[in-house]
PDB file of N, CA and C in Angstrom:
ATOM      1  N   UNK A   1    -105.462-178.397 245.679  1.00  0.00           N
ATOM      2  CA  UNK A   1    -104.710-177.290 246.157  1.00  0.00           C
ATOM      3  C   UNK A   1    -103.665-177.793 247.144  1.00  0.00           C
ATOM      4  N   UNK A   2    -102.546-177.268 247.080  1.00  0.00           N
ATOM      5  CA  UNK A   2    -101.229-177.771 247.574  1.00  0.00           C
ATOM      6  C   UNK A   2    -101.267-177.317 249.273  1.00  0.00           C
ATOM      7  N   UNK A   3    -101.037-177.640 249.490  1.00  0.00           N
ATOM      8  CA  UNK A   3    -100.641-177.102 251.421  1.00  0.00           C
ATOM      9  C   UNK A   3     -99.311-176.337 251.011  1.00  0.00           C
ATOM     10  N   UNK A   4     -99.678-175.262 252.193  1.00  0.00           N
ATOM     11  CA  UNK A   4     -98.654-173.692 251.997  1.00  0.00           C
ATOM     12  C   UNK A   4     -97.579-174.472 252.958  1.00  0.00           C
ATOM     13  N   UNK A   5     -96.539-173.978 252.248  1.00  0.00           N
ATOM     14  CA  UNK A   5     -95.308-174.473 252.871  1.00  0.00           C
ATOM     15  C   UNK A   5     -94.255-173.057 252.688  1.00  0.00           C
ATOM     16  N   UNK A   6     -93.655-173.298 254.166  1.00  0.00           N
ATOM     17  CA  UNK A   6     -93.562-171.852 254.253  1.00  0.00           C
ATOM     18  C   UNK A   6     -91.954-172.363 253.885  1.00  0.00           C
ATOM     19  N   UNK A   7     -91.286-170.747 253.417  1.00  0.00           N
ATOM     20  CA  UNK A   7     -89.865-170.784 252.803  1.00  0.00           C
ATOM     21  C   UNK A   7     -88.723-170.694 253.813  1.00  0.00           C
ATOM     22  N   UNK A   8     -87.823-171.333 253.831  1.00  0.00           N
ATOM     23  CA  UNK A   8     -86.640-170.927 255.061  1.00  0.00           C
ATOM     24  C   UNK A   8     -85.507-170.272 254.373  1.00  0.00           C
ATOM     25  N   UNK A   9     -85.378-169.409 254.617  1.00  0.00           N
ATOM     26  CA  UNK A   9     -84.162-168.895 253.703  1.00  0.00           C
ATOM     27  C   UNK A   9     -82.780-169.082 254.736  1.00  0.00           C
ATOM     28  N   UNK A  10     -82.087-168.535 254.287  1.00  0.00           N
ATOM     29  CA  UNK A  10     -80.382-169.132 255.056  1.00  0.00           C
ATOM     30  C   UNK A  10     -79.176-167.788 254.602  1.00  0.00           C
ATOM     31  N   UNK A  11     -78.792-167.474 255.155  1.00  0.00           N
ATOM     32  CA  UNK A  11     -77.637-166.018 254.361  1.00  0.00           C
ATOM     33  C   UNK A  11     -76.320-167.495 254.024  1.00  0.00           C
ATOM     34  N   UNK A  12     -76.212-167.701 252.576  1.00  0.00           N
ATOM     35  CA  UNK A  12     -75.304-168.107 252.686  1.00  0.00           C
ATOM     36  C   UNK A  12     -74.359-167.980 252.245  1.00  0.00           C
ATOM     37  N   UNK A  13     -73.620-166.287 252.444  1.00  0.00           N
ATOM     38  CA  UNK A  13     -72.383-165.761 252.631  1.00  0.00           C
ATOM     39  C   UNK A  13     -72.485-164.815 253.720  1.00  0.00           C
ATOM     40  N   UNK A  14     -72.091-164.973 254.947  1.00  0.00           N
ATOM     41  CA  UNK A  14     -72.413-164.030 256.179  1.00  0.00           C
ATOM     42  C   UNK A  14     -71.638-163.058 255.874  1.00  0.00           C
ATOM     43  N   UNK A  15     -70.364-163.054 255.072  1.00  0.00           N
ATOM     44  CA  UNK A  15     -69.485-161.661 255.128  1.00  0.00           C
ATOM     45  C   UNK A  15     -70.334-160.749 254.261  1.00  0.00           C
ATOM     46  N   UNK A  16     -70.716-161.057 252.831  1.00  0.00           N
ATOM     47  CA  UNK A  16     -71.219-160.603 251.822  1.00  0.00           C
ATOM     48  C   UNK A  16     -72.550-159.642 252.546  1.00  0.00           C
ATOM     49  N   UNK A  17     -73.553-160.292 253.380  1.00  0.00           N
ATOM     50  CA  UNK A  17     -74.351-159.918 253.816  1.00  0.00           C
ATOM     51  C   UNK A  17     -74.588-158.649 254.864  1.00  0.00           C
ATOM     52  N   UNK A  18     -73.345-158.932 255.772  1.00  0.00           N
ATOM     53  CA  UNK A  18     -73.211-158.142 256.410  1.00  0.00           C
ATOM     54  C   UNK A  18     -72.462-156.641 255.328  1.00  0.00           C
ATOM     55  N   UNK A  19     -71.525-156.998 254.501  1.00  0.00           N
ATOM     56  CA  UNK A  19     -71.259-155.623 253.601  1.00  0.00           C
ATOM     57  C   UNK A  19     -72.151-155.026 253.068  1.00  0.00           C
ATOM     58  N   UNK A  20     -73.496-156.006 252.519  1.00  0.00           N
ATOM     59  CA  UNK A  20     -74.779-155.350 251.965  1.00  0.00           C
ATOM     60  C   UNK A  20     -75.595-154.449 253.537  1.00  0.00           C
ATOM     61  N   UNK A  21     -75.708-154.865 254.796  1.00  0.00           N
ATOM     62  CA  UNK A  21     -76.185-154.141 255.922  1.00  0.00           C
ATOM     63  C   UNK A  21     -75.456-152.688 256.043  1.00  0.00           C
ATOM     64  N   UNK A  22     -73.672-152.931 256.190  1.00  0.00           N
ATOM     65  CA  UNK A  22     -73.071-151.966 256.286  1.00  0.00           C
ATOM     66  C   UNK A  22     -73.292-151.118 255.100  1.00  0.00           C
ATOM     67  N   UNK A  23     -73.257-151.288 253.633  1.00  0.00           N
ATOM     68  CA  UNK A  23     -73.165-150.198 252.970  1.00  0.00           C
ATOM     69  C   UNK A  23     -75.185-149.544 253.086  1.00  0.00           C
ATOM     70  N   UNK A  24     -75.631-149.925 253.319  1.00  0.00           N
ATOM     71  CA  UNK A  24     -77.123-149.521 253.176  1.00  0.00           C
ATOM     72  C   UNK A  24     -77.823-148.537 254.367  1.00  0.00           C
ATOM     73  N   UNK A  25     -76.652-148.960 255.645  1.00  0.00           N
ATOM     74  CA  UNK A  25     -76.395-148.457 256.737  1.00  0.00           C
ATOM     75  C   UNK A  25     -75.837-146.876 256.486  1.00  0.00           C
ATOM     76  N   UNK A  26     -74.707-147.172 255.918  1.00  0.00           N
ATOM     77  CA  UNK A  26     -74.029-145.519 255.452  1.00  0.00           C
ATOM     78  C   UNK A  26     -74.679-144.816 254.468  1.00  0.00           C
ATOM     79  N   UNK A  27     -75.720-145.479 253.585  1.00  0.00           N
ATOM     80  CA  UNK A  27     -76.089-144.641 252.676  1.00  0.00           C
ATOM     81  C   UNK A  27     -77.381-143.650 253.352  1.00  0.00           C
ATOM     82  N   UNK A  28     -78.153-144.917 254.425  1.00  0.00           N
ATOM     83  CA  UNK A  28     -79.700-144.322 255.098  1.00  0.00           C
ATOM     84  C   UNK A  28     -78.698-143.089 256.195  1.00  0.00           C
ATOM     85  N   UNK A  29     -77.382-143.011 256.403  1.00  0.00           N
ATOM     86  CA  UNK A  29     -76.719-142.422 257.374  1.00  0.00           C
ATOM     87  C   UNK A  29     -76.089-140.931 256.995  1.00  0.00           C
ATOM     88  N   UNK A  30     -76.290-141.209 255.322  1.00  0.00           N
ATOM     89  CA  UNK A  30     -75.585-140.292 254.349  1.00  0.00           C
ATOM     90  C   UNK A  30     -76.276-139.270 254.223  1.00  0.00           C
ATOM     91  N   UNK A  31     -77.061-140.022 253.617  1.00  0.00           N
ATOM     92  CA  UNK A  31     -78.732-138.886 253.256  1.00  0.00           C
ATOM     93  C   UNK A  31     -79.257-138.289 253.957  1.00  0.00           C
ATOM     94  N   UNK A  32     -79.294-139.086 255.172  1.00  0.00           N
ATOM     95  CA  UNK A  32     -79.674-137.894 256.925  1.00  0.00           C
ATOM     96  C   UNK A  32     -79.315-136.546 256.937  1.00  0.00           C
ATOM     97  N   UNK A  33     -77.891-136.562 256.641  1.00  0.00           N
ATOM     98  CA  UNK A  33     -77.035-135.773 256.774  1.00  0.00           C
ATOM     99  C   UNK A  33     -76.812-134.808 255.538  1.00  0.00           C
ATOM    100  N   UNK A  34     -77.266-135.667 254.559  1.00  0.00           N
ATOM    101  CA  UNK A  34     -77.676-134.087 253.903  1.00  0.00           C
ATOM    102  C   UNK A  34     -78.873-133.365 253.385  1.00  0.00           C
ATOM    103  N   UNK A  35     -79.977-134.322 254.205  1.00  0.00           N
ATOM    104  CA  UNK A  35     -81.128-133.791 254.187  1.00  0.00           C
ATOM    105  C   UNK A  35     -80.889-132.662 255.111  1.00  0.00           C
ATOM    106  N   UNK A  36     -79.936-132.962 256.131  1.00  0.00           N
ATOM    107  CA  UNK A  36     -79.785-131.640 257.323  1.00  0.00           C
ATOM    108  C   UNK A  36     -79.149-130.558 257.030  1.00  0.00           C
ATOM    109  N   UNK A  37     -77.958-131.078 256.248  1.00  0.00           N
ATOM    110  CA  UNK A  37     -77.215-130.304 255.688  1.00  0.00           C
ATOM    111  C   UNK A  37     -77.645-129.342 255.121  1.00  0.00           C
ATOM    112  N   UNK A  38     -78.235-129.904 253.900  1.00  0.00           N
ATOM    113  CA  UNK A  38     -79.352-128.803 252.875  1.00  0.00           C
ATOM    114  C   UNK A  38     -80.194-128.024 253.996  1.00  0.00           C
ATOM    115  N   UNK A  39     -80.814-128.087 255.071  1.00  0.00           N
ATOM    116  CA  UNK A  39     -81.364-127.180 255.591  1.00  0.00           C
ATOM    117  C   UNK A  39     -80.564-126.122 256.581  1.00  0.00           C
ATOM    118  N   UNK A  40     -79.235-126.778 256.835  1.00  0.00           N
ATOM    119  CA  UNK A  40     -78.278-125.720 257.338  1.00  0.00           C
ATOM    120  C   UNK A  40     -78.094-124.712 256.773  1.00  0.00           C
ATOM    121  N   UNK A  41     -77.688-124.693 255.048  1.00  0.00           N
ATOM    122  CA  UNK A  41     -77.264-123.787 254.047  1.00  0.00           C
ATOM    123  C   UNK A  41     -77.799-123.133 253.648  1.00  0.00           C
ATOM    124  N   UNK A  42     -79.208-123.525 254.109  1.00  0.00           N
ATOM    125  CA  UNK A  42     -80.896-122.480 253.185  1.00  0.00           C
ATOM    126  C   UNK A  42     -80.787-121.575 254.698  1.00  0.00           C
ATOM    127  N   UNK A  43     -80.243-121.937 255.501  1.00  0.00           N
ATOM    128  CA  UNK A  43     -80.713-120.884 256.866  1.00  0.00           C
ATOM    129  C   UNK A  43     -79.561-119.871 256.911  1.00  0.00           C
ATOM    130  N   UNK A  44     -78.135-120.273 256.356  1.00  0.00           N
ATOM    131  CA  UNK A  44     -77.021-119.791 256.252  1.00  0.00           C
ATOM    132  C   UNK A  44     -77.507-118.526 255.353  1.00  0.00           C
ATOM    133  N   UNK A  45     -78.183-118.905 253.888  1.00  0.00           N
ATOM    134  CA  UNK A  45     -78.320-118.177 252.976  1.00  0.00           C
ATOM    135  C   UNK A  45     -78.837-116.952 253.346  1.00  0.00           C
ATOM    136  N   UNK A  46     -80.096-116.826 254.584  1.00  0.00           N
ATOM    137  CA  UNK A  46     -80.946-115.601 255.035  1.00  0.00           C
ATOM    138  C   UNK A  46     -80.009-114.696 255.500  1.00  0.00           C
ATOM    139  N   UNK A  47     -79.980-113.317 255.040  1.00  0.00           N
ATOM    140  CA  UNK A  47     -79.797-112.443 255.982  1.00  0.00           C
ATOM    141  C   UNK A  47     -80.227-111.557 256.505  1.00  0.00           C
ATOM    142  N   UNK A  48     -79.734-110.736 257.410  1.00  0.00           N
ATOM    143  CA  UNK A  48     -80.424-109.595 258.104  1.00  0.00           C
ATOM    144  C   UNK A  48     -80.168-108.033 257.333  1.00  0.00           C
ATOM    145  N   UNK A  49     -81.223-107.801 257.432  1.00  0.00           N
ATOM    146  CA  UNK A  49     -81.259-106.249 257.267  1.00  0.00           C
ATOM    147  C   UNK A  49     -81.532-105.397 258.289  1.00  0.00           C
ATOM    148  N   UNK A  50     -81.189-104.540 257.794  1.00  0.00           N
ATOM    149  CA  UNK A  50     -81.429-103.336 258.694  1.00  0.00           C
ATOM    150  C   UNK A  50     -81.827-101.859 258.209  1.00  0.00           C
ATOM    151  N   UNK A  51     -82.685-101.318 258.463  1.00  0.00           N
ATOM    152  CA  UNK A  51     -83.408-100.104 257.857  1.00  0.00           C
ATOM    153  C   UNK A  51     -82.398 -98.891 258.313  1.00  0.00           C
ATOM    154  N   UNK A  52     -81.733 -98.329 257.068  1.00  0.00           N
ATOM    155  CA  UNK A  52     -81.469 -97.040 257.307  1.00  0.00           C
ATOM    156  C   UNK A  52     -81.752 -95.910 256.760  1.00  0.00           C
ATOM    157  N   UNK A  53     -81.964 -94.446 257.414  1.00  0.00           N
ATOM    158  CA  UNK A  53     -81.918 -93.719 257.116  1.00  0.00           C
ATOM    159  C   UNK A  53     -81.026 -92.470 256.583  1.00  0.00           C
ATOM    160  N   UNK A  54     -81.032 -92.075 254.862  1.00  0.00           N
ATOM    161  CA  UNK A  54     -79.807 -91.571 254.613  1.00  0.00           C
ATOM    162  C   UNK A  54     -79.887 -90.164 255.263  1.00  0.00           C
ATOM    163  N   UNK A  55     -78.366 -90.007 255.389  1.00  0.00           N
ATOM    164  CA  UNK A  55     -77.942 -88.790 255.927  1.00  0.00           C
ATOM    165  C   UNK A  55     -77.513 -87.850 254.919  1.00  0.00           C
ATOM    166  N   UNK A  56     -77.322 -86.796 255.957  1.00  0.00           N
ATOM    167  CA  UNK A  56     -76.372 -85.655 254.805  1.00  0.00           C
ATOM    168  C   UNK A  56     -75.084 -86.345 254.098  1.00  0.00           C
ATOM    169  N   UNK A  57     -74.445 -86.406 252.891  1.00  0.00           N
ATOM    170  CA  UNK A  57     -73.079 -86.912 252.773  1.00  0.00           C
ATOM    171  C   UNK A  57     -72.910 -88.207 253.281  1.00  0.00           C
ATOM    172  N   UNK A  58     -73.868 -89.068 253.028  1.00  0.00           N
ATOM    173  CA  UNK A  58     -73.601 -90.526 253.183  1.00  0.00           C
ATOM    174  C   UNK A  58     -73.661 -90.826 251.501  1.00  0.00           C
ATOM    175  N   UNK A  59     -72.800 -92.185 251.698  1.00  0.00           N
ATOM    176  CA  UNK A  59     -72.830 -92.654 250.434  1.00  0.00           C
ATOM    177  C   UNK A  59     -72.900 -94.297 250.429  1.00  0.00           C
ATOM    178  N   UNK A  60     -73.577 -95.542 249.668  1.00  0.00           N
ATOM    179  CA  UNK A  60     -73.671 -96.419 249.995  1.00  0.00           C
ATOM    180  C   UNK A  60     -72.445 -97.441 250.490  1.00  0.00           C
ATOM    181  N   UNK A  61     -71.225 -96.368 249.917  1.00  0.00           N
ATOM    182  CA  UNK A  61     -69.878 -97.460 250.552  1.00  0.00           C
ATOM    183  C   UNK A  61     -69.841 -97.057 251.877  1.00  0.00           C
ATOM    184  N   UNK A  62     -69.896 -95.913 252.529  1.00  0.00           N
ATOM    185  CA  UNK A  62     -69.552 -96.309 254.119  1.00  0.00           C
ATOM    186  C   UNK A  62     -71.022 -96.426 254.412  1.00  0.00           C
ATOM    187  N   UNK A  63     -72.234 -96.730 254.005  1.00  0.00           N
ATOM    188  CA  UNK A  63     -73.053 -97.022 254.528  1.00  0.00           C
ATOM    189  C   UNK A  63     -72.990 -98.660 255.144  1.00  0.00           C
ATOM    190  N   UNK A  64     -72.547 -99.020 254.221  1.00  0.00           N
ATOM    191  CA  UNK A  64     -72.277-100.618 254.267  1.00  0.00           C
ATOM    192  C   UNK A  64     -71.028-100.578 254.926  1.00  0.00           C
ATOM    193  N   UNK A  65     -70.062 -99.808 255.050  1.00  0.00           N
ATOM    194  CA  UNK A  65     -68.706-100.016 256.048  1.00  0.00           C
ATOM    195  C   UNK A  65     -69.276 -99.934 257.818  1.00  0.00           C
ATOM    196  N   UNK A  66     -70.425 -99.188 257.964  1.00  0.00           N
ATOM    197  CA  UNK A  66     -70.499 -98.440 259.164  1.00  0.00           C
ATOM    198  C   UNK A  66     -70.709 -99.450 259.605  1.00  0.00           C
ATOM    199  N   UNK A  67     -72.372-100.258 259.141  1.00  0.00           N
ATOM    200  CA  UNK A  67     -73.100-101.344 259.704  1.00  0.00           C
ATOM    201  C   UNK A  67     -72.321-102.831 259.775  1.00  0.00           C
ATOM    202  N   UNK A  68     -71.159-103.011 259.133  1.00  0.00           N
ATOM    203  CA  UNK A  68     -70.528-104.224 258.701  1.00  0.00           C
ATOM    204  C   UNK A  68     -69.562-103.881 259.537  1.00  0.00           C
ATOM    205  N   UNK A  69     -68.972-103.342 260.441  1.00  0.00           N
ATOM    206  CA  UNK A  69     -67.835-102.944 260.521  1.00  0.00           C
ATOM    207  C   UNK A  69     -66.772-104.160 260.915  1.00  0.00           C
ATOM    208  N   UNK A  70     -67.470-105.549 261.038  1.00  0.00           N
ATOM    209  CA  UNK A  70     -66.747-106.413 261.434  1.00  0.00           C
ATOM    210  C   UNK A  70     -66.199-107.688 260.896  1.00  0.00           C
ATOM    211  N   UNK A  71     -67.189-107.337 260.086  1.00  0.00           N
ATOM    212  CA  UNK A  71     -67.370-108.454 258.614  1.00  0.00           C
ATOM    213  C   UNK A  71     -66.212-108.041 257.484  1.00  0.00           C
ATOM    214  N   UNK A  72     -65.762-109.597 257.160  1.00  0.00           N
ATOM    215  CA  UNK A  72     -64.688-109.521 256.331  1.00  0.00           C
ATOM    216  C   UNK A  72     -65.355-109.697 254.877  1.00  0.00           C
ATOM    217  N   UNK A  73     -66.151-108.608 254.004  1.00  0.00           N
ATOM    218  CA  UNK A  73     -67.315-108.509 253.347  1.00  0.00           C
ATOM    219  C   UNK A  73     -66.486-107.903 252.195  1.00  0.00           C
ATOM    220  N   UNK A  74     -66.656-108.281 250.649  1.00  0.00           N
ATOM    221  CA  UNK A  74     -66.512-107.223 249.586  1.00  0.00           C
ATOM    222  C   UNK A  74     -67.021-106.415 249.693  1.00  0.00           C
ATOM    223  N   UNK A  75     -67.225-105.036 249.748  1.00  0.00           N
ATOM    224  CA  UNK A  75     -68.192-103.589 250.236  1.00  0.00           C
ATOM    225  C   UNK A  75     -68.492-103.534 248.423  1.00  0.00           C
ATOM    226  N   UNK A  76     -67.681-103.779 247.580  1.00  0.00           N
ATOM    227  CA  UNK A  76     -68.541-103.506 246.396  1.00  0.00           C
ATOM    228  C   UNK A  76     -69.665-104.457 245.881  1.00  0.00           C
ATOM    229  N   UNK A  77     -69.698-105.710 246.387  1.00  0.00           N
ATOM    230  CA  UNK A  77     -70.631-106.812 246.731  1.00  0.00           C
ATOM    231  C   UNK A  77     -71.916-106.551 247.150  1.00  0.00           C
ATOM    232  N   UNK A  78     -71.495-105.991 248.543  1.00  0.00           N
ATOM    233  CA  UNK A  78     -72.504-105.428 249.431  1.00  0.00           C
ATOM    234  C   UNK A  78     -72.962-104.114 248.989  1.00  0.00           C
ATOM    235  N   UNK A  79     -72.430-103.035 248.176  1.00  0.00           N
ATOM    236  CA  UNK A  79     -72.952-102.090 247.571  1.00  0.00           C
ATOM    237  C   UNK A  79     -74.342-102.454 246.450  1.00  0.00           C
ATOM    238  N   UNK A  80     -73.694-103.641 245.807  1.00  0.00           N
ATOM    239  CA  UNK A  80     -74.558-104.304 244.275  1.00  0.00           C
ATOM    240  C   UNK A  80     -75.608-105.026 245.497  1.00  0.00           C
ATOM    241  N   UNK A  81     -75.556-105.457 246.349  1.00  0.00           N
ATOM    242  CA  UNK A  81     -76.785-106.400 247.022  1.00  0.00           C
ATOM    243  C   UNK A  81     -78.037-104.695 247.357  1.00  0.00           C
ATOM    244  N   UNK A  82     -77.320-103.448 247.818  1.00  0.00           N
ATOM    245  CA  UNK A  82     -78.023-102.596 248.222  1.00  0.00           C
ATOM    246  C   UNK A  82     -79.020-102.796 247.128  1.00  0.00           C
ATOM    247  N   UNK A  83     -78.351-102.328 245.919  1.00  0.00           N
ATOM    248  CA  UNK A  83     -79.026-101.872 244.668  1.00  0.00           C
ATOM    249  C   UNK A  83     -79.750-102.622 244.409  1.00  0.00           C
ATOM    250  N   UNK A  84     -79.957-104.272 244.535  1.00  0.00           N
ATOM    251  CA  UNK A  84     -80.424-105.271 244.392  1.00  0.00           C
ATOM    252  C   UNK A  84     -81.673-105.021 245.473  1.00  0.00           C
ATOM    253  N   UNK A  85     -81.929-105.582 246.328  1.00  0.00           N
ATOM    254  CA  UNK A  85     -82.517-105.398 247.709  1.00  0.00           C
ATOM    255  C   UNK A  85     -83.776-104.042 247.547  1.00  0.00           C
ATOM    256  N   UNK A  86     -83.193-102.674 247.111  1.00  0.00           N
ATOM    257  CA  UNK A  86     -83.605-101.540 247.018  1.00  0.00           C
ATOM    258  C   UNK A  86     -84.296-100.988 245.668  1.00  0.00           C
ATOM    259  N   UNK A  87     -84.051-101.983 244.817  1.00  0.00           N
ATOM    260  CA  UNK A  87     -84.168-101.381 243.715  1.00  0.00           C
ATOM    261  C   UNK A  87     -84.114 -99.962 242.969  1.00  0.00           C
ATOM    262  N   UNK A  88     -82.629 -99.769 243.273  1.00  0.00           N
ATOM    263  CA  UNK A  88     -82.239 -98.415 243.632  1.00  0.00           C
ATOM    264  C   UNK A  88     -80.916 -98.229 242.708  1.00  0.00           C
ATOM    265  N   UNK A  89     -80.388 -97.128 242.230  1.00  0.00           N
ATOM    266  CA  UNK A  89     -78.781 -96.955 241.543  1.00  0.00           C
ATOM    267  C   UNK A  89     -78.503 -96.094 242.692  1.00  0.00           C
ATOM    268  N   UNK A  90     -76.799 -95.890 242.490  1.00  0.00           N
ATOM    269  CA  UNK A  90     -76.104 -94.761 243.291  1.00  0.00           C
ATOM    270  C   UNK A  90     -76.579 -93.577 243.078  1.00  0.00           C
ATOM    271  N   UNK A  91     -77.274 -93.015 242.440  1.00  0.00           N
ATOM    272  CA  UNK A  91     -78.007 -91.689 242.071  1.00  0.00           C
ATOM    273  C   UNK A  91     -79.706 -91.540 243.021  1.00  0.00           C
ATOM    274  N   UNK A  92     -79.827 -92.483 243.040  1.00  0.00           N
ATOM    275  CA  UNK A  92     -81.528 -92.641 243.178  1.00  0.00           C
ATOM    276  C   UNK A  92     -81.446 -92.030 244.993  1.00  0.00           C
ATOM    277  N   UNK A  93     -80.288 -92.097 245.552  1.00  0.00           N
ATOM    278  CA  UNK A  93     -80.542 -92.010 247.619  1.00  0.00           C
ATOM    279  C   UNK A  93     -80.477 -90.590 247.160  1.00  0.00           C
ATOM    280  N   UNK A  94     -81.155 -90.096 248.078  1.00  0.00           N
ATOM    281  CA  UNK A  94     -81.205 -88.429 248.647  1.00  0.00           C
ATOM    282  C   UNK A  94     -81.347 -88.648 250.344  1.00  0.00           C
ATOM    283  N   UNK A  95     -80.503 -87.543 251.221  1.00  0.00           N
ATOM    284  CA  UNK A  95     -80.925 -87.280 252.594  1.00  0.00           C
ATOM    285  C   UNK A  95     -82.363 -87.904 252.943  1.00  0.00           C
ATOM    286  N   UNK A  96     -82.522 -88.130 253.564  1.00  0.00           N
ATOM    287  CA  UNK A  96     -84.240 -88.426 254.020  1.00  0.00           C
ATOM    288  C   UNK A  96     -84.738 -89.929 253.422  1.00  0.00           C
ATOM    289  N   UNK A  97     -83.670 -90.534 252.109  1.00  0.00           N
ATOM    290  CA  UNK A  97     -84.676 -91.570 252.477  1.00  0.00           C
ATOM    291  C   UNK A  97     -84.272 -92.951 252.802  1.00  0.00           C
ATOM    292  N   UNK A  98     -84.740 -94.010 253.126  1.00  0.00           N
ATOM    293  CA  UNK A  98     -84.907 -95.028 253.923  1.00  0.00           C
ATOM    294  C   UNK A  98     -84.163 -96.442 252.766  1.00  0.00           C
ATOM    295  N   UNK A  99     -83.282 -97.009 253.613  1.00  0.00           N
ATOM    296  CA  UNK A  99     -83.496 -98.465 252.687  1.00  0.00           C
ATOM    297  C   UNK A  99     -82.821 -99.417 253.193  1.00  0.00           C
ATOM    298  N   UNK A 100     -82.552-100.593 252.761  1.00  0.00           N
ATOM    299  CA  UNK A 100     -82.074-101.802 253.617  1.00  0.00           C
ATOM    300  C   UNK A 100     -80.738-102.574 253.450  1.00  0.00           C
ATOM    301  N   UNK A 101     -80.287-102.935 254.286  1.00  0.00           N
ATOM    302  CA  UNK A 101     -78.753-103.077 254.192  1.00  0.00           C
ATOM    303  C   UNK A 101     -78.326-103.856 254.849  1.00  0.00           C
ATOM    304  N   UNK A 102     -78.294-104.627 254.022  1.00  0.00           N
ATOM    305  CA  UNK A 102     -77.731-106.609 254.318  1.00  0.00           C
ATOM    306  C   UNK A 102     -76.490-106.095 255.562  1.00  0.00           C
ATOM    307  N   UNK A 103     -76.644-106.753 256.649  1.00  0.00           N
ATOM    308  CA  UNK A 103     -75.810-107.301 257.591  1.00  0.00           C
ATOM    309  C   UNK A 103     -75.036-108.403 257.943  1.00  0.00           C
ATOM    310  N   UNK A 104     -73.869-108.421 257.706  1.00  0.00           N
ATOM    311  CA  UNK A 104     -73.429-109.787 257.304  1.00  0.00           C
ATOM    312  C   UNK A 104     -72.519-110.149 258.744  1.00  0.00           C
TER     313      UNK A 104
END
């Protein structure tokens, strides 16, 4: 059995080496960033609701104008998210009842 002889290695292109550090550097630097990223956009995605109660002569477009009033929002967007959200058509609200309404 041979005696262990240990290996010496040597970089022998220092520029080359260092471009392999730097690019491996930006990639572990890359991915950080959109591992974070991706969790920015899933938090972006949530929104708020808010429970309302219909009135006399409300209708879901200024329902969504009243609560939004500041938001630069498609209201027919936000009408289809009601219906979505509520599982509801423009026929289905009467006075008295309750439902939820994305706040953007």
């Amino acid at each position: 059995m041979r005696g262990s002889r240990r290996h010496h290695y040597r970089i022998a292109n220092p520029f080359r080496f260092f471009v392999f550090i730097l690019v491996c550097m930006m990639i572990i630097v890359f991915a950080g960033i959109s591992i974070v990223g991706a969790a920015d956009a899933q938090a972006a995605d949530i929104k708020t609701y808010r429970q309302v109660v219909i009135q006399e002569d409300d209708n879901l477009w200024n329902i969504v104008e009243r609560y939004n009033p500041d938001a630069s929002i498609n209201v027919r967007d936000a009408v289809y998210d009601i219906y979505d959200i509520n599982d509801i058509d423009a026929d289905d609200i009467q006075p008295g009842d309750t439902i939820f309404v994305p706040i953007y």
